[in-house]
Protein backbone atom coordinates (compact mmCIF):
# COMPACT_ATOMS: atom_id res chain seq x y z
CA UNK A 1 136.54 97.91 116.44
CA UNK A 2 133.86 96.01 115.08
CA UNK A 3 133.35 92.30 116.29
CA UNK A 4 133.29 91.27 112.59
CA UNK A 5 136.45 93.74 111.71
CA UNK A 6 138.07 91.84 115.05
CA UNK A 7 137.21 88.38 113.78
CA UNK A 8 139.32 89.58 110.08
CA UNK A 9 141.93 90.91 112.14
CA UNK A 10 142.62 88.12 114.10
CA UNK A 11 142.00 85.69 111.01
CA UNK A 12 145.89 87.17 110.25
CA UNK A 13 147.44 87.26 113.47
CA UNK A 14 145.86 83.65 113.86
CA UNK A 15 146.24 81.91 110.53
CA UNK A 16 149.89 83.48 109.39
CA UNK A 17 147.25 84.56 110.50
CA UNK A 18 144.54 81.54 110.85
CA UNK A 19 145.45 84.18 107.79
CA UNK A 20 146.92 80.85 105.86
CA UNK A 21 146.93 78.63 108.36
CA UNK A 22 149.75 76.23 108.53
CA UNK A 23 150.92 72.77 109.49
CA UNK A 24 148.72 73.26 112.74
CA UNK A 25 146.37 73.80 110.52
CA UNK A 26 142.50 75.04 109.85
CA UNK A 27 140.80 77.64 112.59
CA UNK A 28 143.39 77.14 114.98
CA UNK A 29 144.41 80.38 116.81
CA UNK A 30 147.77 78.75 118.22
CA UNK A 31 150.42 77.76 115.35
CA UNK A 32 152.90 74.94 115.09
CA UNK A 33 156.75 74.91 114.32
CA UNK A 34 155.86 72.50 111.23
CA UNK A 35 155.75 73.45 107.16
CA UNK A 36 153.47 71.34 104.77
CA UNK A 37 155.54 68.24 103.52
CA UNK A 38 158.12 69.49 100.44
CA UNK A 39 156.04 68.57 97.36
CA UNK A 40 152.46 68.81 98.97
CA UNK A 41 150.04 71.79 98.47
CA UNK A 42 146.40 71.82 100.70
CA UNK A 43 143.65 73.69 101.19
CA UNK A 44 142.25 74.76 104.02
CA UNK A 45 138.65 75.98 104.32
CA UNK A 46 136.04 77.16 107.44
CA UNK A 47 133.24 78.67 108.37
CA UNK A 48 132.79 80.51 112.11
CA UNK A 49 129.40 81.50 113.43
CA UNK A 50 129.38 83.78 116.27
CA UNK A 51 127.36 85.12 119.05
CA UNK A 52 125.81 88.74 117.72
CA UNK A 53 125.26 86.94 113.90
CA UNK A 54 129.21 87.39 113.59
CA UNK A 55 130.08 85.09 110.52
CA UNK A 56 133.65 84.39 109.12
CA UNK A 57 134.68 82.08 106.06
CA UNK A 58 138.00 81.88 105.09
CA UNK A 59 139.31 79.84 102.07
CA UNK A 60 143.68 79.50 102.70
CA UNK A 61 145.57 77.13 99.90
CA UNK A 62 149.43 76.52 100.81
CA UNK A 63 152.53 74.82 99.70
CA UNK A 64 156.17 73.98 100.53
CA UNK A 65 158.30 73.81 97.36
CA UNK A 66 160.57 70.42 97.14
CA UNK A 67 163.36 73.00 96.52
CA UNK A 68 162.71 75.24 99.14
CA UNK A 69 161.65 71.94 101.82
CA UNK A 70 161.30 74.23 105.01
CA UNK A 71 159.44 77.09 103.38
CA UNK A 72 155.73 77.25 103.33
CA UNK A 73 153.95 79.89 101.21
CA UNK A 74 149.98 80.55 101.53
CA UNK A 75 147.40 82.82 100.83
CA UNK A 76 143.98 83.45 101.82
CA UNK A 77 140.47 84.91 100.96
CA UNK A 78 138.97 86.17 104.17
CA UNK A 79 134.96 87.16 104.38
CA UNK A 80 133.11 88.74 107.20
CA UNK A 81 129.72 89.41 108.30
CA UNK A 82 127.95 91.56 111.34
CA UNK A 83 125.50 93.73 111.90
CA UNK A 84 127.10 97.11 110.19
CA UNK A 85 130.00 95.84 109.24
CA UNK A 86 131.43 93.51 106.30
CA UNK A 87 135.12 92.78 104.79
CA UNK A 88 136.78 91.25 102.68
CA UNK A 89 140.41 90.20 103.27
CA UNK A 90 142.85 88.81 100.52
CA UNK A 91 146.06 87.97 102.13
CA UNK A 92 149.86 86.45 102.09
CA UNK A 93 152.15 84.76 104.34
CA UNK A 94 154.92 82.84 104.90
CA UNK A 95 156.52 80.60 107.12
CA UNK A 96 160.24 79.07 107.73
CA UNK A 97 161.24 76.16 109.39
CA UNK A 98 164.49 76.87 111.46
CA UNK A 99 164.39 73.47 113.44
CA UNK A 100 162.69 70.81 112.91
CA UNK A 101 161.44 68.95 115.99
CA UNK A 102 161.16 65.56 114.42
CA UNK A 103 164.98 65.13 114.25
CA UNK A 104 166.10 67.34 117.36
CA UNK A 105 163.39 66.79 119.57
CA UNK A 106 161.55 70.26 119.34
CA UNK A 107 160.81 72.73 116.93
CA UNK A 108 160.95 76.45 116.02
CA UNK A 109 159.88 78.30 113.32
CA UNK A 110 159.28 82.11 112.33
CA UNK A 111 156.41 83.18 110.41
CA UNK A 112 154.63 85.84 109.40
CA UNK A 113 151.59 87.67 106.65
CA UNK A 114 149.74 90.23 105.35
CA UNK A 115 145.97 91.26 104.95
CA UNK A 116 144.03 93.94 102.40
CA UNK A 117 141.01 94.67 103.01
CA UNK A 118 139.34 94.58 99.27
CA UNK A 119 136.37 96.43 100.50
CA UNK A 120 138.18 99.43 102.16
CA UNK A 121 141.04 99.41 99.53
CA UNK A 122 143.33 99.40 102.35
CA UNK A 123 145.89 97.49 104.46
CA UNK A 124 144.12 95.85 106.96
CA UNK A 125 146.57 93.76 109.27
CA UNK A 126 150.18 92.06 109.77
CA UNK A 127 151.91 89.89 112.06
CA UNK A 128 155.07 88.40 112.55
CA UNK A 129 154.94 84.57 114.65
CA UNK A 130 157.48 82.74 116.64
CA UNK A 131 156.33 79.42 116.89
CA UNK A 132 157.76 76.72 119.21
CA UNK A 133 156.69 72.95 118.94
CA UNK A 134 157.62 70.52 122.17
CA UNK A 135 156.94 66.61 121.54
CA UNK A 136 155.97 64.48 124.85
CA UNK A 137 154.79 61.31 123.97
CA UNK A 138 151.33 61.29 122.32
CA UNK A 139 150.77 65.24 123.01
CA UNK A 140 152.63 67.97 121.26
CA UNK A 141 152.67 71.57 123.06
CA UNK A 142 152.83 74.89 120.63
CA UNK A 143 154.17 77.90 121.72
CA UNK A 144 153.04 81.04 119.99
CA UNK A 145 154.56 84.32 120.94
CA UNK A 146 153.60 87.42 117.67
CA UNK A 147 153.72 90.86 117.43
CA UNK A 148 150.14 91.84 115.57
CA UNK A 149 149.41 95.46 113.87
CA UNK A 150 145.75 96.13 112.85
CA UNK A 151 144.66 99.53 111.36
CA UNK A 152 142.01 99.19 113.67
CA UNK A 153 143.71 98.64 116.66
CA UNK A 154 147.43 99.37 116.27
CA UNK A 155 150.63 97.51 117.56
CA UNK A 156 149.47 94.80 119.92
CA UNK A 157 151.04 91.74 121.39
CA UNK A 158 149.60 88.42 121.45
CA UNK A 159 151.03 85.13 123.28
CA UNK A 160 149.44 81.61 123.44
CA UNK A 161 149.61 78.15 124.10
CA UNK A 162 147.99 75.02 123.11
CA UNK A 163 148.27 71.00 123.71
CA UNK A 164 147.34 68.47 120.50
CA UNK A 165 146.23 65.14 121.62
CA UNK A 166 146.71 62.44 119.34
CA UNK A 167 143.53 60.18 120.69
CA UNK A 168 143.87 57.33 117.94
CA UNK A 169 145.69 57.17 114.24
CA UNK A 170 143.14 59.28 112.83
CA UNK A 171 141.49 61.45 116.03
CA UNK A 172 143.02 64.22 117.53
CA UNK A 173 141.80 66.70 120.18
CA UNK A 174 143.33 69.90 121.22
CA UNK A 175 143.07 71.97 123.37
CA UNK A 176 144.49 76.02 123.15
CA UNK A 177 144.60 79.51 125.39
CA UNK A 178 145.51 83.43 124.05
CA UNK A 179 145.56 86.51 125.09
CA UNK A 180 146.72 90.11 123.27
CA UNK A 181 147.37 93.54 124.62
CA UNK A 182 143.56 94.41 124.27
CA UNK A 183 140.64 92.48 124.85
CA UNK A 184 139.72 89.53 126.73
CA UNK A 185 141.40 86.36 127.05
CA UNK A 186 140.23 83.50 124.98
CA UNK A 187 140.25 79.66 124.14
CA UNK A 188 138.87 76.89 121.81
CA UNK A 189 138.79 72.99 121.87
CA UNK A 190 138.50 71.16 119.54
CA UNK A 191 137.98 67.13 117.34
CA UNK A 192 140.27 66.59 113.96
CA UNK A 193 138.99 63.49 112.07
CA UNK A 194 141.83 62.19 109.82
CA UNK A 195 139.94 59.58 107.68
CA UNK A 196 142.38 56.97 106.17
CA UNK A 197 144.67 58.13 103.65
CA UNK A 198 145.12 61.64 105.46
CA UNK A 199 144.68 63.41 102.38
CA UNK A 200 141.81 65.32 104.38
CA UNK A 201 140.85 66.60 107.46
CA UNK A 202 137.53 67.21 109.13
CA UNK A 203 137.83 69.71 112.05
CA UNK A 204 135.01 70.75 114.52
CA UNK A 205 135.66 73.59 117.23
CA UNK A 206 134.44 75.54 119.90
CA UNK A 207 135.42 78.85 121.03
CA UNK A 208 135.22 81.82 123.78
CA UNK A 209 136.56 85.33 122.79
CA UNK A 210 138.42 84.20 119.59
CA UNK A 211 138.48 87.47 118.76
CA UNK A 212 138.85 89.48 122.24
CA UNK A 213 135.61 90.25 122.29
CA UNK A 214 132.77 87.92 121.12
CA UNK A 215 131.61 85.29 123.82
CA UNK A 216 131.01 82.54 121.30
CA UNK A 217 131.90 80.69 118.47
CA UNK A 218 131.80 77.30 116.68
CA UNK A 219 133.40 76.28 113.60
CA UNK A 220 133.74 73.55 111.61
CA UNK A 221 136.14 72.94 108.10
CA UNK A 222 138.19 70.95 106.18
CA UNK A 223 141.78 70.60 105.16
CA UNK A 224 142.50 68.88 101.48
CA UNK A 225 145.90 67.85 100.90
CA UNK A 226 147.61 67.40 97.29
């Protein structure tokens, strides 16, 4: 596989699949147990530079319905650039709430999406997410385990972990670890700026093997809420 197919892959297994990310949020790779608030859409939009001139911009609005208050439903529009290889990726995905950790002390949730690849006319990717959401204190630890399929690459499995830091009111630094069937082993840390309000986020993020195989990465995007 490409590196620039593997970013797009992952994108779905990531962002639901982040490829709508949720509640967790932006280019996270590890998902929380949390749905947007009932009533509230946002939009969620980055751009990740790579070693080898890998390039990936994603652009993933969501929403939970006030009627359905612990289901969120996204989509996404996925691009991809490396030497050789380019995609396109227009996606759904959907996530459900099955406990909610701010009233029983930790969370779970199941979630899981769909990718097609415009270019190739084609199914790209799926995945189907379990994740699990423990508060302590000021830190909140997400649990990821998924099952991933990529035309690429076949059935895979992919487990993960990450800690969220909540520095100040409006500062929060995480910090997150993955690993799938194939490939290598990979992390990313990571600054959200919450200006006052919270009706956006500003997110800035450092990465080795994101995708399995590409060293390198940085990103930096933006969540609007609505």
């Amino acid at each position: 596989m490409g590196r620039g197919a593997g970013l797009a892959g992952l994108a779905l297994a990531i962002f639901g699949g982040a490829a709508p990310a949720f509640a967790s949020g932006g280019a996270r790779v590890i998902d929380d147990s949390a749905v947007e608030t009932p009533g509230i859409c946002h939009v969620e939009t980055w751009l990740t530079g790579s070693t080898g001139s890998n390039r990936l911009f994603q652009f993933a609005p969501a929403c939970t319905p006030r009627a359905l208050p612990t289901l969120e439903l996204g989509g996404s529009f996925t691009r991809t650039w490396a030497p050789g290889t380019d995609d396109t990726l227009v996606a759904a995905a959907a996530k459900l709430n099955l406990r909610d950790e701010t009233t029983r002390g930790w969370g779970v949730a199941v979630s899981g999406g769909i990718a097609y690849s415009a270019d190739r006319s084609e199914i790209d990717s799926a995945n189907i997410n379990l994740p699990v959401t423990i508060p302590v204190g000021r830190v909140r630890f997400n649990l990821n385990a998924s099952w991933l399929w990529s035309r690429a690459e076949g059935h895979a499995a992919f487990i993960g972990a990450q800690a969220d830091w909540t520095l100040r009111p409006d500062l929060n630094l995480f910090a997150e670890a993955f690993a799938r069937d194939t490939g290598r082993a990979g992390g990313q840390i990571g600054l959200r700026w919450t200006p006052g309000g919270g009706k956006i986020d500003f997110d800035l993020i450092a990465g080795r093997y994101v995708d399995g195989v590409t060293p390198t990465s940085l990103t930096a995007g933006a969540i609007l809420r609505f």
